[in-house]
C-alpha atoms as a PDB file:
ATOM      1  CA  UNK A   1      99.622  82.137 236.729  1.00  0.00           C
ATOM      2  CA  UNK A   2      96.325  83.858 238.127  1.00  0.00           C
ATOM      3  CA  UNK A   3      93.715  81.741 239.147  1.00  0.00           C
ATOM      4  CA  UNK A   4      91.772  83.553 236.080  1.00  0.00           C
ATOM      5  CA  UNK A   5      94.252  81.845 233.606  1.00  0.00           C
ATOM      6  CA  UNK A   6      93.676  78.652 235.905  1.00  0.00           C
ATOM      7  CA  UNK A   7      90.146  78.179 235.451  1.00  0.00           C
ATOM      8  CA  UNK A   8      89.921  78.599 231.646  1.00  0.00           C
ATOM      9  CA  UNK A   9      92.846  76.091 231.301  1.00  0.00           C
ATOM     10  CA  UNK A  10      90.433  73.825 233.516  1.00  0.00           C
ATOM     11  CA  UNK A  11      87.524  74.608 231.568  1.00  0.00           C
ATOM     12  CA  UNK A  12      89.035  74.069 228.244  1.00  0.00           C
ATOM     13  CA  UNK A  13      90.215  70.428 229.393  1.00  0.00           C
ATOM     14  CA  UNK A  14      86.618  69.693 230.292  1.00  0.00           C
ATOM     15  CA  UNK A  15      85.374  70.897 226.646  1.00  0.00           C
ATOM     16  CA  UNK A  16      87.508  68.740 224.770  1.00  0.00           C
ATOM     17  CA  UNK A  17      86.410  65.865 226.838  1.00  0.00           C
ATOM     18  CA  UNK A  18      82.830  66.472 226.232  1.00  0.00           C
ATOM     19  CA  UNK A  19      83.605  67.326 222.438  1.00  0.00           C
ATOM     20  CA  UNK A  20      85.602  63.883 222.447  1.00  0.00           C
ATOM     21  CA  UNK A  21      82.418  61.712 224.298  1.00  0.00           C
ATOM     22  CA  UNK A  22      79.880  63.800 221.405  1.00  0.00           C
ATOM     23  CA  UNK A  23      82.117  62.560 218.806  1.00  0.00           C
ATOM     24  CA  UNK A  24      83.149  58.853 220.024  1.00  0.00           C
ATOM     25  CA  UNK A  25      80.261  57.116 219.309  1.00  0.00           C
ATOM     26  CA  UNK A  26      79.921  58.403 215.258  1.00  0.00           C
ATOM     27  CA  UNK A  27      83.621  57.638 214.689  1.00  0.00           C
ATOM     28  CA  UNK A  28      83.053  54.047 216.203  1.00  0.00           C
ATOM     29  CA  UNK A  29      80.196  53.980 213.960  1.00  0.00           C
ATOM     30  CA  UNK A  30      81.832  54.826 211.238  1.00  0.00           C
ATOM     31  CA  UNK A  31      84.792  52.604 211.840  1.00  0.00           C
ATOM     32  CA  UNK A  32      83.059  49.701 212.883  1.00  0.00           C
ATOM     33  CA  UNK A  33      80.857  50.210 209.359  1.00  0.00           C
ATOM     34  CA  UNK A  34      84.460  49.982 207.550  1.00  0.00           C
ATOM     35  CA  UNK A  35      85.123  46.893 208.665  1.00  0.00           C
ATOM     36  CA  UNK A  36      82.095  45.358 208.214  1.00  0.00           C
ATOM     37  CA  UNK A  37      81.374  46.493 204.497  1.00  0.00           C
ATOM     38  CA  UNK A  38      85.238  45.276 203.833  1.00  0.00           C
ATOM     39  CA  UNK A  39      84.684  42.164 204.938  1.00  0.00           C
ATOM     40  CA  UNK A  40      81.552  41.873 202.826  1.00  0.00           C
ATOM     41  CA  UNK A  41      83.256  43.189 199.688  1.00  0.00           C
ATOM     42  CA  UNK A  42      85.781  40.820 200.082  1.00  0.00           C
ATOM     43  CA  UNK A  43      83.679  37.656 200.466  1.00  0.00           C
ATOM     44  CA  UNK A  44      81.878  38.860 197.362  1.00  0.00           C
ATOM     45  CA  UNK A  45      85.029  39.237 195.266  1.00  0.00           C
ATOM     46  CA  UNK A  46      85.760  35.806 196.118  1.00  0.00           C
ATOM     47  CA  UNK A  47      82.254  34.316 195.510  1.00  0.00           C
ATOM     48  CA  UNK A  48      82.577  36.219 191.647  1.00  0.00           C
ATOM     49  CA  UNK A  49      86.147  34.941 191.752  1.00  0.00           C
ATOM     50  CA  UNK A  50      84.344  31.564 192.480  1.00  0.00           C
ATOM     51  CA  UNK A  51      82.054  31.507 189.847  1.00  0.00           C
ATOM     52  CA  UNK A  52      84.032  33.031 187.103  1.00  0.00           C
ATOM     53  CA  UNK A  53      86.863  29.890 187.956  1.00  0.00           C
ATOM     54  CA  UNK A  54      83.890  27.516 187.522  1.00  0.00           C
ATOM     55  CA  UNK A  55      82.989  28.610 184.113  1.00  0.00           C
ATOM     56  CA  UNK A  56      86.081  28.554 183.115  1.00  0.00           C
ATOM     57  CA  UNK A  57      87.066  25.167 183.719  1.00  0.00           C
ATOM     58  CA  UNK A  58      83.169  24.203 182.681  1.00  0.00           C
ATOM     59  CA  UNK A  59      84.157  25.905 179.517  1.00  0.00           C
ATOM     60  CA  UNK A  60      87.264  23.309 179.355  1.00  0.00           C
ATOM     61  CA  UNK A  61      85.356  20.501 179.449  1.00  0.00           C
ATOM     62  CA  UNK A  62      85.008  17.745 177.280  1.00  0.00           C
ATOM     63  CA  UNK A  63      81.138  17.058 177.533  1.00  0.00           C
ATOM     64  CA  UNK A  64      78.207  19.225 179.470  1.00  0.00           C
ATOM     65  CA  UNK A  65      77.551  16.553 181.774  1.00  0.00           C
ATOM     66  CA  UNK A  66      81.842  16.783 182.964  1.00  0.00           C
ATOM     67  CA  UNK A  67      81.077  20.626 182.500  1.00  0.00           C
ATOM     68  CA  UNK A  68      78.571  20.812 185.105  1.00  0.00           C
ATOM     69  CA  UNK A  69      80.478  18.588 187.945  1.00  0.00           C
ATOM     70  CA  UNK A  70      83.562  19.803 187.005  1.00  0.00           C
ATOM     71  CA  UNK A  71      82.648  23.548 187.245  1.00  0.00           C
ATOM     72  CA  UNK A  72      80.975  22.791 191.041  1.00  0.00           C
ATOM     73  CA  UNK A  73      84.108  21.026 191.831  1.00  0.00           C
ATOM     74  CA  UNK A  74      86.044  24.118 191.080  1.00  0.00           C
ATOM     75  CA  UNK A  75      83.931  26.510 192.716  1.00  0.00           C
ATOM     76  CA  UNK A  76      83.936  24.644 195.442  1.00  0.00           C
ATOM     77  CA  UNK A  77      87.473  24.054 195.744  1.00  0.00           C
ATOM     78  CA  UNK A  78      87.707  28.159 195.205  1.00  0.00           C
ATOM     79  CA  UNK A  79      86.049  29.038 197.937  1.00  0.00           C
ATOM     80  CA  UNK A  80      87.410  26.417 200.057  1.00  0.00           C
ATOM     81  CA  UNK A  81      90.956  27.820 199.514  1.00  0.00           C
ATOM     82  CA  UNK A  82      90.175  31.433 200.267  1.00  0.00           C
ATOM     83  CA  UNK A  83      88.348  30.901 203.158  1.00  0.00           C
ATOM     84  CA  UNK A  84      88.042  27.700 204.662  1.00  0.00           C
ATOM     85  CA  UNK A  85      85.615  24.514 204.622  1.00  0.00           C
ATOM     86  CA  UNK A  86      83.095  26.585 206.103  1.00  0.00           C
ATOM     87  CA  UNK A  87      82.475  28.692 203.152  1.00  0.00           C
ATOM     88  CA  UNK A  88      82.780  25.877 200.659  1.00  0.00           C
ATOM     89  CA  UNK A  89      80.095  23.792 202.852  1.00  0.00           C
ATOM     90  CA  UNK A  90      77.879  26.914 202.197  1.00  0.00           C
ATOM     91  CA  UNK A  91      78.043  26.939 198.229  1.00  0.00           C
ATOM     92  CA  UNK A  92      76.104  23.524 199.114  1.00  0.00           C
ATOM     93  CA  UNK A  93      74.065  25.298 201.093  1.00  0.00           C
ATOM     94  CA  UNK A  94      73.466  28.158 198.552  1.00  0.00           C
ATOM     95  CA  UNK A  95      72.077  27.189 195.344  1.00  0.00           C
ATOM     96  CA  UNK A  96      74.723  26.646 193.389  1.00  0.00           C
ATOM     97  CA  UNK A  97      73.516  26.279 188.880  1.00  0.00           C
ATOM     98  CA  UNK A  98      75.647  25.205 186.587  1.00  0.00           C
ATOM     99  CA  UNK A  99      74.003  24.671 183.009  1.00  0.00           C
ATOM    100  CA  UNK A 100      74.436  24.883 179.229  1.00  0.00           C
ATOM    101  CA  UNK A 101      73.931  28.367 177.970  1.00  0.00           C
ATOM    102  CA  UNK A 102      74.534  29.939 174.515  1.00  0.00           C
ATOM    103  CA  UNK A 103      76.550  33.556 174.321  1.00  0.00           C
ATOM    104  CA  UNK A 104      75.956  35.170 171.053  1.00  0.00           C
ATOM    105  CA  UNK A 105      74.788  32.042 169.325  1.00  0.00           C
ATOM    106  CA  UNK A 106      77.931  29.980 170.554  1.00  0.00           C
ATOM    107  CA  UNK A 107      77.081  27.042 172.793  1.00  0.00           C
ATOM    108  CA  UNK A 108      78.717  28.294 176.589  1.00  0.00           C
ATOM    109  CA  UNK A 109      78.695  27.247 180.519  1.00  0.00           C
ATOM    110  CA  UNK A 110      76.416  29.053 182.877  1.00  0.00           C
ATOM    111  CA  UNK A 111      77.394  28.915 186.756  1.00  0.00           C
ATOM    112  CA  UNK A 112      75.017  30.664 189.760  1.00  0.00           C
ATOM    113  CA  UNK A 113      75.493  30.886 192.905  1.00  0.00           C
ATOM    114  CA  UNK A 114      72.116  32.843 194.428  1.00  0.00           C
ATOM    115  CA  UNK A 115      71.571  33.456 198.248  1.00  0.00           C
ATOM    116  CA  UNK A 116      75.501  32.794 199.211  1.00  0.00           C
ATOM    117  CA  UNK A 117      75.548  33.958 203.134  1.00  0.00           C
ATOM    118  CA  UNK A 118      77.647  36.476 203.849  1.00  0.00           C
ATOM    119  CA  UNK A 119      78.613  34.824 206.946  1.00  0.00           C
ATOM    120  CA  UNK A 120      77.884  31.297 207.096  1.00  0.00           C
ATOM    121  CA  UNK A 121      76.095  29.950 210.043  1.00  0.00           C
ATOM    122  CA  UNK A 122      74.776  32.679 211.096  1.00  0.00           C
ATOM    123  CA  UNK A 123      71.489  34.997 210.051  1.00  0.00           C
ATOM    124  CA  UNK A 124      73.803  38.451 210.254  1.00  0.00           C
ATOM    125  CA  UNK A 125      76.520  39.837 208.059  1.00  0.00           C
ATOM    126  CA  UNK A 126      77.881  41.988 210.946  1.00  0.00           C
ATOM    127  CA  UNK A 127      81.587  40.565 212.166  1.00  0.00           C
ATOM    128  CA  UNK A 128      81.357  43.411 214.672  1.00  0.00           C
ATOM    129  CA  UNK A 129      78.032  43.153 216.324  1.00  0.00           C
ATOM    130  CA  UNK A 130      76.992  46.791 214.742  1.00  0.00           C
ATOM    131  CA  UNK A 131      75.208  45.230 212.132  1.00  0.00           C
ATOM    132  CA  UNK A 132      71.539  47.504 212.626  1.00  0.00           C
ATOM    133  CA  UNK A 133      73.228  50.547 211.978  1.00  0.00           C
ATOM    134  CA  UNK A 134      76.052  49.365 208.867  1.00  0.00           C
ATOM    135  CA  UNK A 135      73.097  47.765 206.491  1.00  0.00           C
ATOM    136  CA  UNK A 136      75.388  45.083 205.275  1.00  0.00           C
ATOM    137  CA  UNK A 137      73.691  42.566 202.530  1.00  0.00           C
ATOM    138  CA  UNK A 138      73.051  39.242 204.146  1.00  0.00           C
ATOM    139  CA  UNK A 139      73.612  37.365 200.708  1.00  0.00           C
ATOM    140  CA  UNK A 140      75.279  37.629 197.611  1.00  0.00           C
ATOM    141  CA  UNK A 141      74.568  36.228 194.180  1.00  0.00           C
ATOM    142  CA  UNK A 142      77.272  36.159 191.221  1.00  0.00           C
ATOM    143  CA  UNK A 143      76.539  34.656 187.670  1.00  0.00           C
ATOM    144  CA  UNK A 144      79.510  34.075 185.129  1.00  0.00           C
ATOM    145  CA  UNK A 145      79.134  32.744 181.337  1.00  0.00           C
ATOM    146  CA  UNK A 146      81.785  31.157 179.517  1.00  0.00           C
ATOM    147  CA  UNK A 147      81.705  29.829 175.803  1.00  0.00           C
ATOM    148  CA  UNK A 148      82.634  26.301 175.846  1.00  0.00           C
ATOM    149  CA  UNK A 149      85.858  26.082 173.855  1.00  0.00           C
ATOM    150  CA  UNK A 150      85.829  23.880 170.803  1.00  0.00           C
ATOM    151  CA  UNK A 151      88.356  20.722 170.743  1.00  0.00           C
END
């Protein structure tokens, strides 16, 4: 090889590393963003999971006062099976509403849960420390309505 050839081998290494160091930081960006909206999408399918298995067995129930304790019982217990006791002590922590309700004239179960954290324990949603720049909700609300089934 010439030392021509050479020097534009050696230069083209050096532009890919540059191109590689211009790049790194949006692809960590964007990765880093991935995981931290997953994580948040799947906490909030489990906290609508939650409430939808609350109404449900509120719906079951054989009087509205058994309706209401049974259906925070269950959500509860839901989110204590997905993830853990941490995340069940924070339905406590979260205002958690279970009422009577009526769905198209039909007496029915009503269960809230408004202001669930994300994370519990902690004022961020961010599992990766990138949370400025991924704009992941701190909280998540989820209502579900059931009509209470007739005996």
């Amino acid at each position: 090889m010439t030392s021509w050839t050479r020097k534009i081998r050696r230069a083209q290494r050096g532009n890919a590393m540059i191109e590689f160091v211009l790049v790194l930081p949006l692809l960590l960006v964007l990765l880093l963003g991935a995981i931290d909206w997953g994580f948040y999408f799947m906490i909030r399918e489990a906290v609508i999971n939650a409430t939808r298995e609350g109404a449900r067995v509120g719906s079951v129930a054989t009087s509205s006062a058994a309706a209401t304790t049974d259906a925070k019982t269950a959500v509860r217990n839901y989110l204590s099976n997905a993830f853990g006791t941490t995340y069940s002590n924070a339905a406590t922590d979260a205002r958690l509403v279970v009422g009577p309700t009526t769905v198209a004239g039909s007496p029915a179960v009503s269960v809230q849960l408004l202001n669930y954290p994300v994370v519990p324990g902690r004022p961020t949603t961010s599992i990766t420390g990138f949370g400025a720049f991924t704009r992941v909700p701190t909280t998540i609300t989820s209502q579900s309505q059931m009509r209470l089934e007739s005996p």
